[in-house]
PDB file of N, CA and C in Angstrom:
ATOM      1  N   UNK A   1      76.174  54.240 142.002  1.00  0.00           N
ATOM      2  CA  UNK A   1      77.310  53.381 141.665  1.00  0.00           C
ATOM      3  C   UNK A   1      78.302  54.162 140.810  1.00  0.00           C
ATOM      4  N   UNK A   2      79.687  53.841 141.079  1.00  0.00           N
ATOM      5  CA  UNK A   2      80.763  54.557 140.412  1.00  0.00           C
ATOM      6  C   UNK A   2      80.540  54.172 139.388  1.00  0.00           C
ATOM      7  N   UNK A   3      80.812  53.050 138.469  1.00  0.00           N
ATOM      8  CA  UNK A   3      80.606  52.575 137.371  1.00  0.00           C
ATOM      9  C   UNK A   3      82.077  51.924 136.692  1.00  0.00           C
ATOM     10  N   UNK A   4      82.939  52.242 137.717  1.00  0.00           N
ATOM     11  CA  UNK A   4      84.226  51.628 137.865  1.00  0.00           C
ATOM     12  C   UNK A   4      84.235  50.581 138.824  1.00  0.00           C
ATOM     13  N   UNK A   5      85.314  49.390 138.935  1.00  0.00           N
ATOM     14  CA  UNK A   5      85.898  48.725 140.017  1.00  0.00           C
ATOM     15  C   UNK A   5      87.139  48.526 139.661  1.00  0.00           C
ATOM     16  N   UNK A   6      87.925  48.418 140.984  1.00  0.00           N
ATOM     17  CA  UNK A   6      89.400  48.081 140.877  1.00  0.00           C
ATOM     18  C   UNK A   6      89.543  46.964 141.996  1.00  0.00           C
ATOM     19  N   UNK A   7      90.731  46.255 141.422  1.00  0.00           N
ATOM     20  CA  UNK A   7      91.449  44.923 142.092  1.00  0.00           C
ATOM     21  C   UNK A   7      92.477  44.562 141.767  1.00  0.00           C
ATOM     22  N   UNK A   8      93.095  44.217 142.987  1.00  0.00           N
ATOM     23  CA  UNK A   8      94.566  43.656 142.745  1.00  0.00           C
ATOM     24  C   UNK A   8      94.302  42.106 142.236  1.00  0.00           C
ATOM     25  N   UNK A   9      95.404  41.572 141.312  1.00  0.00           N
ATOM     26  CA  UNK A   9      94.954  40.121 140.746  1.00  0.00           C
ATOM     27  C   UNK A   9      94.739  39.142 142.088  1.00  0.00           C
ATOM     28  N   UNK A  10      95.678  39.164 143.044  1.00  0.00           N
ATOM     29  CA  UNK A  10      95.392  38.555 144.249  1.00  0.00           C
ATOM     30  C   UNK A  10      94.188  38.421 145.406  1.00  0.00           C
ATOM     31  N   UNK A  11      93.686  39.715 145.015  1.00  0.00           N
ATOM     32  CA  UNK A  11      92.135  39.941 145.552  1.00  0.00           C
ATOM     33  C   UNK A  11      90.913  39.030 144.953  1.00  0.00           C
ATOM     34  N   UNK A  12      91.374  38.259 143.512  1.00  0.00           N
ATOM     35  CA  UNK A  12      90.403  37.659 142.546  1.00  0.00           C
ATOM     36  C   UNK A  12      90.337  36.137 143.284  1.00  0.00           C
ATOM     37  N   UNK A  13      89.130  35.592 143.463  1.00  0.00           N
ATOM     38  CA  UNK A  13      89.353  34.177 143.846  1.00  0.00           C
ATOM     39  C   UNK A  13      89.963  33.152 142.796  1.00  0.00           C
ATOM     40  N   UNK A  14      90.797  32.416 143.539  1.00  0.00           N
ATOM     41  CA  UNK A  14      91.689  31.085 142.731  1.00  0.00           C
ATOM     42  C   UNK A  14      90.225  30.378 142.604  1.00  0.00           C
ATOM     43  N   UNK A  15      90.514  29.735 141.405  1.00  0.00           N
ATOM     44  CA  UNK A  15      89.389  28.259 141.409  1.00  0.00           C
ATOM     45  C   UNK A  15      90.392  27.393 140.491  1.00  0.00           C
ATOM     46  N   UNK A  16      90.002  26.261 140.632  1.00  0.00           N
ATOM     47  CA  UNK A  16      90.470  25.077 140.043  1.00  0.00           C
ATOM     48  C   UNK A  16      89.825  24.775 138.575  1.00  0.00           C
ATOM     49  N   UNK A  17      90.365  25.303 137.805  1.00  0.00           N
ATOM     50  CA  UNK A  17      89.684  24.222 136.250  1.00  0.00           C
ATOM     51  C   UNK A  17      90.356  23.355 135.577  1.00  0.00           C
ATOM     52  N   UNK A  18      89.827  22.447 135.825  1.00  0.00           N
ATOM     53  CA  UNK A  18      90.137  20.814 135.347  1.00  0.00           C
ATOM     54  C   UNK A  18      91.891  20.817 135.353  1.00  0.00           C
ATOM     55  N   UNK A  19      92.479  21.180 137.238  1.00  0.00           N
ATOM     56  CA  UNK A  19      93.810  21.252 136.870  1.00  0.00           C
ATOM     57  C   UNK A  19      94.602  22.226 136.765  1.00  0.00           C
ATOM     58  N   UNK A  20      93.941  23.362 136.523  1.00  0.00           N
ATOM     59  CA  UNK A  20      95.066  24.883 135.970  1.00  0.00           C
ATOM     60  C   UNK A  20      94.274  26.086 136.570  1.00  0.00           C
ATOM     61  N   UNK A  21      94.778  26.325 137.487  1.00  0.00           N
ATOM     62  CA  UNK A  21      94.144  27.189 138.529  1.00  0.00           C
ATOM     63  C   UNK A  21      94.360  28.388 137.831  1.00  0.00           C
ATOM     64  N   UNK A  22      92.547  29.022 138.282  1.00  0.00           N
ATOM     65  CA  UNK A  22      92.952  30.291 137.111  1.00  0.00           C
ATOM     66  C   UNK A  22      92.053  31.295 137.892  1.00  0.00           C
ATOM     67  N   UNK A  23      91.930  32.616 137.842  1.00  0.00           N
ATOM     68  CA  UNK A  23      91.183  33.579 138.607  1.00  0.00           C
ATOM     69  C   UNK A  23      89.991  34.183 137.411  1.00  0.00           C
ATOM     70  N   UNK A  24      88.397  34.105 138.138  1.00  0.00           N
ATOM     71  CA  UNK A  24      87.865  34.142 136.810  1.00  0.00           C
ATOM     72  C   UNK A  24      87.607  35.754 136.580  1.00  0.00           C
ATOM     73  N   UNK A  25      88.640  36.074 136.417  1.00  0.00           N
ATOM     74  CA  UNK A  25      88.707  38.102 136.147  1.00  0.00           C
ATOM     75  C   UNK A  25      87.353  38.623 135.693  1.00  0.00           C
ATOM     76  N   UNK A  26      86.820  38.040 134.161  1.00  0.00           N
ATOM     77  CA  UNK A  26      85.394  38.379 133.777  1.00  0.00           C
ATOM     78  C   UNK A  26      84.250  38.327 134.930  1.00  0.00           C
ATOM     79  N   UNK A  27      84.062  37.256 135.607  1.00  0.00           N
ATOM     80  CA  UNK A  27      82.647  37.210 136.599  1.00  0.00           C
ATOM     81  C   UNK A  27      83.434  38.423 137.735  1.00  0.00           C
ATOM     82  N   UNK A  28      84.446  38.178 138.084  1.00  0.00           N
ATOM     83  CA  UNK A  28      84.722  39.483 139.543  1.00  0.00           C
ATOM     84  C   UNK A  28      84.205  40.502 138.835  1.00  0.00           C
ATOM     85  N   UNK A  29      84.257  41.226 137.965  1.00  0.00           N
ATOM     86  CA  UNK A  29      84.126  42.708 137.607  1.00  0.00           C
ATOM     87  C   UNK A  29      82.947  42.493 137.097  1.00  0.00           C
ATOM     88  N   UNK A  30      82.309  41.273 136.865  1.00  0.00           N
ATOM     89  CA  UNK A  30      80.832  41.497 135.625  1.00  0.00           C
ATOM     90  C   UNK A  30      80.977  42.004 134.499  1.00  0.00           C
ATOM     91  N   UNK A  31      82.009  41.368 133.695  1.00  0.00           N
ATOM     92  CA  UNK A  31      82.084  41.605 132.613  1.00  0.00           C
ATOM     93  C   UNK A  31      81.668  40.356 131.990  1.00  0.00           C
ATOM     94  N   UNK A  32      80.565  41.140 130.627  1.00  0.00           N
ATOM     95  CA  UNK A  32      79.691  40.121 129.842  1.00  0.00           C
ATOM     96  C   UNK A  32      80.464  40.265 128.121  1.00  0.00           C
ATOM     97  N   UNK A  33      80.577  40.949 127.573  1.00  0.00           N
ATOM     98  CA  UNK A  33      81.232  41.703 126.574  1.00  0.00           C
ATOM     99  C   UNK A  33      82.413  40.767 125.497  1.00  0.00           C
ATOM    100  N   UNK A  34      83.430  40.513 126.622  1.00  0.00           N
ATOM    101  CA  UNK A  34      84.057  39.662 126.355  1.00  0.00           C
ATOM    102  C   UNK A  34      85.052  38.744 127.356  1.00  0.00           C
ATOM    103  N   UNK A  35      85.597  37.578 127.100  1.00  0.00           N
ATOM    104  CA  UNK A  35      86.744  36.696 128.390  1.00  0.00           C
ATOM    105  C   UNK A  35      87.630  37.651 128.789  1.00  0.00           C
ATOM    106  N   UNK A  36      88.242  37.086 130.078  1.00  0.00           N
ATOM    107  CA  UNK A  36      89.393  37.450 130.578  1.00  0.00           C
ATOM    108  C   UNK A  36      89.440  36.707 131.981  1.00  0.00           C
ATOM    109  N   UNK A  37      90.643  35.985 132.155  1.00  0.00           N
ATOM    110  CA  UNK A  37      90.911  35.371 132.935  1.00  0.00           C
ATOM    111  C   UNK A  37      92.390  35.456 133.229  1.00  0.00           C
ATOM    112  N   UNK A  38      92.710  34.997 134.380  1.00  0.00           N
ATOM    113  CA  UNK A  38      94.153  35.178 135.057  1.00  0.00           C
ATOM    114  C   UNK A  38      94.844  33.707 135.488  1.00  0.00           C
ATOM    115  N   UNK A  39      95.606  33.211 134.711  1.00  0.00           N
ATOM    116  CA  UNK A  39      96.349  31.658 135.568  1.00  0.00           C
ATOM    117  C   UNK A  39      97.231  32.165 136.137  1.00  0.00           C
ATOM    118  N   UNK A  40      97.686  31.411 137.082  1.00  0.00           N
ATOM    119  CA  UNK A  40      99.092  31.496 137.925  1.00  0.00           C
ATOM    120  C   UNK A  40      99.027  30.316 138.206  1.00  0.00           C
ATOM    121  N   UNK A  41     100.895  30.218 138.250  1.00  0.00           N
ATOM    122  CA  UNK A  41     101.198  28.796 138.467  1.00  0.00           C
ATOM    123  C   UNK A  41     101.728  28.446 140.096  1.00  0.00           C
ATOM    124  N   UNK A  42     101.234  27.655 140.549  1.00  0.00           N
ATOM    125  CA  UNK A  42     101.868  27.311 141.569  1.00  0.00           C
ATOM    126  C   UNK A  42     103.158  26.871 142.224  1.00  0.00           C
ATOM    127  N   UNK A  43     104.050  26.647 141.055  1.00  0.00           N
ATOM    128  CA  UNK A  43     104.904  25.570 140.889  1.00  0.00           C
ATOM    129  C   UNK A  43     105.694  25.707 139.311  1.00  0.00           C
ATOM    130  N   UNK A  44     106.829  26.152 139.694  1.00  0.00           N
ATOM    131  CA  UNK A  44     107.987  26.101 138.310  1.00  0.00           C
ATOM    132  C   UNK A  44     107.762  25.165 137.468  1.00  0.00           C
ATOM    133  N   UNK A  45     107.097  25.089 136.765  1.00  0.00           N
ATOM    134  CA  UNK A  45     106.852  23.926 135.140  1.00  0.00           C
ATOM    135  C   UNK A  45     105.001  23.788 135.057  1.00  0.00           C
ATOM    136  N   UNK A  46     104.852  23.813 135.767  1.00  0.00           N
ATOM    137  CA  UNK A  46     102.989  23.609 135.968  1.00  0.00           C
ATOM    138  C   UNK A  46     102.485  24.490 134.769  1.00  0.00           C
ATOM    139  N   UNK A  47     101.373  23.217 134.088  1.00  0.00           N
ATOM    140  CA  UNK A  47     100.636  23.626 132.979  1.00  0.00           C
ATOM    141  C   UNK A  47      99.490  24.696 133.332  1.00  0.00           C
ATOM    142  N   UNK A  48      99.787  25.522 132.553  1.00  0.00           N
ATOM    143  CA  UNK A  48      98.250  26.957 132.853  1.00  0.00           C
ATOM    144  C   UNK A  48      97.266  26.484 132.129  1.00  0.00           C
ATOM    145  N   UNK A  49      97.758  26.355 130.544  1.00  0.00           N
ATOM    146  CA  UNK A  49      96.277  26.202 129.638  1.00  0.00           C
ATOM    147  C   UNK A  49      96.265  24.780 129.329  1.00  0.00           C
ATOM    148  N   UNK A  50      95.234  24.577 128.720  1.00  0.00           N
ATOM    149  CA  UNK A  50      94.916  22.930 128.851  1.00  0.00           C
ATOM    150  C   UNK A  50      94.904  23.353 126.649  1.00  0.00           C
ATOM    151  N   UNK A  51      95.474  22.332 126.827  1.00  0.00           N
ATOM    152  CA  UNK A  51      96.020  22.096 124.697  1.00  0.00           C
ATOM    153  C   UNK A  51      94.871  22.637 124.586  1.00  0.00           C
ATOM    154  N   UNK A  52      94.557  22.821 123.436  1.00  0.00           N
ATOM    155  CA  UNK A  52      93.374  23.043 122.215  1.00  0.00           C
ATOM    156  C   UNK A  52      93.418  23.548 121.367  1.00  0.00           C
ATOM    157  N   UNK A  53      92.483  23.114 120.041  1.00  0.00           N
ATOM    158  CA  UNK A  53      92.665  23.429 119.045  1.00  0.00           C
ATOM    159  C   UNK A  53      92.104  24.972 118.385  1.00  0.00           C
ATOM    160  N   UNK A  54      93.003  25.998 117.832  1.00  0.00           N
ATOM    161  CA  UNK A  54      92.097  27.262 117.618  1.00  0.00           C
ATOM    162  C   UNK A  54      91.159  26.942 116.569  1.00  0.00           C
ATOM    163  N   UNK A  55      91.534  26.157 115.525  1.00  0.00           N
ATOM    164  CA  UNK A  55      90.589  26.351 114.599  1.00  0.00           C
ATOM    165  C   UNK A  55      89.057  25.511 114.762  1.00  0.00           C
ATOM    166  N   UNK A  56      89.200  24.903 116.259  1.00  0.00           N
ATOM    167  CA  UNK A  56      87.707  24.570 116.748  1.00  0.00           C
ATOM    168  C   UNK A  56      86.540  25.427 116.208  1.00  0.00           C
ATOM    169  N   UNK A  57      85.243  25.073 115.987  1.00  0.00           N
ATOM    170  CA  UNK A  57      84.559  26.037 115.931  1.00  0.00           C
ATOM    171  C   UNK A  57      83.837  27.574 116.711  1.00  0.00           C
ATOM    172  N   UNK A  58      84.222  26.706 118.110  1.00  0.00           N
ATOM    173  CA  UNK A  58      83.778  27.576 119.350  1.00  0.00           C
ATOM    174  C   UNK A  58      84.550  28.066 119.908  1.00  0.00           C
ATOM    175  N   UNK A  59      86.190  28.050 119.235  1.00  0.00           N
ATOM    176  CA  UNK A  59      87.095  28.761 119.842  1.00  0.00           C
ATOM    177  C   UNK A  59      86.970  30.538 119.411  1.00  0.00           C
ATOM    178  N   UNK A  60      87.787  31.344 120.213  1.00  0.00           N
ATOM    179  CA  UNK A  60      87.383  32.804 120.059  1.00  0.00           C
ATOM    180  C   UNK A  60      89.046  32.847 120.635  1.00  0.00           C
ATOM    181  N   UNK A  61      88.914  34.198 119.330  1.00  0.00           N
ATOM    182  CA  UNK A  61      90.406  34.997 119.845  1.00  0.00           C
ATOM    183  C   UNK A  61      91.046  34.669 121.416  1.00  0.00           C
ATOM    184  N   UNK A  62      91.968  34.744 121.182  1.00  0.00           N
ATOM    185  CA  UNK A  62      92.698  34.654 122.456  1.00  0.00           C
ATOM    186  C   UNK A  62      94.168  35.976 122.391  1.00  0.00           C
ATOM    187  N   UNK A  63      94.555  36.471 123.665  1.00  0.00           N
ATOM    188  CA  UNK A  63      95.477  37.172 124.038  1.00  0.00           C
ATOM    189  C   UNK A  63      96.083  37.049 124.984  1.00  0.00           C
ATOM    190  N   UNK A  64      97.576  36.618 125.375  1.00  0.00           N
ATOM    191  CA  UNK A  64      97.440  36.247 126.486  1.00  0.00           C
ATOM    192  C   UNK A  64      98.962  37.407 126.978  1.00  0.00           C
ATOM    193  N   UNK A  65      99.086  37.677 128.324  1.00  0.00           N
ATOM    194  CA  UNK A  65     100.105  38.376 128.761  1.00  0.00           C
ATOM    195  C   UNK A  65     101.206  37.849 129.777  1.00  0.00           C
ATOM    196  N   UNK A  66     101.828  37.811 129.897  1.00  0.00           N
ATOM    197  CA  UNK A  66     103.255  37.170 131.196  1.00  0.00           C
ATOM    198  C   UNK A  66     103.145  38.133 132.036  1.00  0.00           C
ATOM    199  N   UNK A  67     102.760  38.493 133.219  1.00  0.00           N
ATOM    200  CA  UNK A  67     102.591  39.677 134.045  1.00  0.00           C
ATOM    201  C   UNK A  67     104.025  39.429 134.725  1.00  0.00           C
ATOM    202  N   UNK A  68     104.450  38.082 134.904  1.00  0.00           N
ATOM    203  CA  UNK A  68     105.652  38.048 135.869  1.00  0.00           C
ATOM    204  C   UNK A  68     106.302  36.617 135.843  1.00  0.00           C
ATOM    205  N   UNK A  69     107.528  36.595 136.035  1.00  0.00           N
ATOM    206  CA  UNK A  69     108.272  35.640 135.598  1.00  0.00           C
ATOM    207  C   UNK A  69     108.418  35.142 134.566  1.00  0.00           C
ATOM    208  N   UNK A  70     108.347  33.751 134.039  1.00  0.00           N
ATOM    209  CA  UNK A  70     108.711  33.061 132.528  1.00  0.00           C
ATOM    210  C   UNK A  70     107.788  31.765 132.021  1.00  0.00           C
ATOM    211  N   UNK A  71     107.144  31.681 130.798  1.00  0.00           N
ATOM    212  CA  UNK A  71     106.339  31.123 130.054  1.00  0.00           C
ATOM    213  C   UNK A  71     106.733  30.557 128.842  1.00  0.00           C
ATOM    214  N   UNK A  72     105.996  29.530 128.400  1.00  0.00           N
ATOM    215  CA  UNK A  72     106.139  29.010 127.375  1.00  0.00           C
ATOM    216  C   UNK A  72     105.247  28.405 126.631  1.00  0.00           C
ATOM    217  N   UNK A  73     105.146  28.825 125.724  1.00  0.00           N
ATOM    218  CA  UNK A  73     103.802  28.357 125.049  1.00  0.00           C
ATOM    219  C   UNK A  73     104.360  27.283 123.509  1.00  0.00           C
ATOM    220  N   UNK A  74     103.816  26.384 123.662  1.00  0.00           N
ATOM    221  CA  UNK A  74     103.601  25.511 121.986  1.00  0.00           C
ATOM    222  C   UNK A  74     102.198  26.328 120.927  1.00  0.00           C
ATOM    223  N   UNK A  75     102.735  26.521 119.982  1.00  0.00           N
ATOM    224  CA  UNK A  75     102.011  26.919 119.243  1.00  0.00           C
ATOM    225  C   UNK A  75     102.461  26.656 117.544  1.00  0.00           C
ATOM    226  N   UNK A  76     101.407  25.544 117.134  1.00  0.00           N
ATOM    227  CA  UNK A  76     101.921  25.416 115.711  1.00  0.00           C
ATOM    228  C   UNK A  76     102.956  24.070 115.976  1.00  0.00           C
ATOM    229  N   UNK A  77     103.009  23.517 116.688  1.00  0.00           N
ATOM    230  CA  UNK A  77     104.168  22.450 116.842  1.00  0.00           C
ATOM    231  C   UNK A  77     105.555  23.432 117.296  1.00  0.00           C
ATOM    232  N   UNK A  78     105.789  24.530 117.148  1.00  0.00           N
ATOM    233  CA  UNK A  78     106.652  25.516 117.515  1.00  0.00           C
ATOM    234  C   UNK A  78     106.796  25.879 119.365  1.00  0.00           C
ATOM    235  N   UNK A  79     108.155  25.999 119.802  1.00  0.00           N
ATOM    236  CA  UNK A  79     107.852  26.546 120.861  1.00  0.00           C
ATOM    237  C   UNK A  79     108.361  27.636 121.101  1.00  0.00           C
ATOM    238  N   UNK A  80     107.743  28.693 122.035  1.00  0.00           N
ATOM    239  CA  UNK A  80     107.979  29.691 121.510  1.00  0.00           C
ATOM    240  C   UNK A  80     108.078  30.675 123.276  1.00  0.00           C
ATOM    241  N   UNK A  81     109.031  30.892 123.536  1.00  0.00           N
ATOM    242  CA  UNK A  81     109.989  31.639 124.781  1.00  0.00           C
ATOM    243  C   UNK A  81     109.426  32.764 125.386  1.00  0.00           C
ATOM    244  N   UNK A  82     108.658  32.784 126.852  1.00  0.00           N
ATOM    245  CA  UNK A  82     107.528  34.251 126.716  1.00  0.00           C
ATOM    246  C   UNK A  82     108.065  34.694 128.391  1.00  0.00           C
ATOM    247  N   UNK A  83     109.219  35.391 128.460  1.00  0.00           N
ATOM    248  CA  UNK A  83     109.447  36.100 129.228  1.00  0.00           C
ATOM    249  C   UNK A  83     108.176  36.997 130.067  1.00  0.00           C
ATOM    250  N   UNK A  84     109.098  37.582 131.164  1.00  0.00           N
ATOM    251  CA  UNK A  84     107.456  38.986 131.484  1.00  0.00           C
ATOM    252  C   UNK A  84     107.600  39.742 130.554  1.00  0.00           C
ATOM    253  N   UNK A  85     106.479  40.386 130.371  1.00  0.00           N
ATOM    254  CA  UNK A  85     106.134  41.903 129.624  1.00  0.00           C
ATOM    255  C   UNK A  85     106.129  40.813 127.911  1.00  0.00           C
ATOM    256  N   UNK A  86     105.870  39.922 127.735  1.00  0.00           N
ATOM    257  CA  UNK A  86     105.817  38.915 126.417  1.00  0.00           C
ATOM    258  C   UNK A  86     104.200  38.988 126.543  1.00  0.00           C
ATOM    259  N   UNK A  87     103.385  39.257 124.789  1.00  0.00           N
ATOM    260  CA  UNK A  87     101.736  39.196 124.810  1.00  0.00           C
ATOM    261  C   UNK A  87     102.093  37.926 123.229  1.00  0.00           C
ATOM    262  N   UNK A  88     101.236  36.861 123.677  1.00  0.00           N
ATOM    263  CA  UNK A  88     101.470  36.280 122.258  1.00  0.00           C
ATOM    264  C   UNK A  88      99.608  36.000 121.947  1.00  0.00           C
ATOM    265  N   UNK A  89      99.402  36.273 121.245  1.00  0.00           N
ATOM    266  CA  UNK A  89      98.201  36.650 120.216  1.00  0.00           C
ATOM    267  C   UNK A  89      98.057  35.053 119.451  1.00  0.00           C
TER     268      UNK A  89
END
């Protein structure tokens, strides 16, 4: 085994979670280590992430990236403008 794999995001299977179709990046590659997942929206305004609270107990860092087109995220009661090439932490 190489000990590498490569994939285009489109190669990753779509699945449905509760609503916000997302590609589960971690299980394609077998990564245990840590998350990573891919939403895409179907549809100009369509919700990716589903609310939640960070300071949950079982929440874990998050990073997220705009690979293409335009985003918007609430954060803090704030909203906050996430062009492509935008990472909001």
């Amino acid at each position: 085994m190489a000990g590498f794999t490569v994939a285009r995001l489109d190669e990753i299977e779509l699945v449905d979670g509760a609503g916000c179709p997302f590609r589960p990046v971690r299980q394609h590659f077998g990564i245990t280590t840590f998350g990573v997942n891919a939403m895409t929206a179907a549809s100009q305004g369509d919700r990716l992430i589903n609310e939640h609270e960070e300071a949950e107990l079982d929440s874990a860092e998050e990073l997220y990236l705009v690979l293409s087109g335009h985003a918007r995220f609430e954060l803090g009661g704030e909203n906050h403008d996430a062009p492509t090439g935008t990472f909001i932490h």
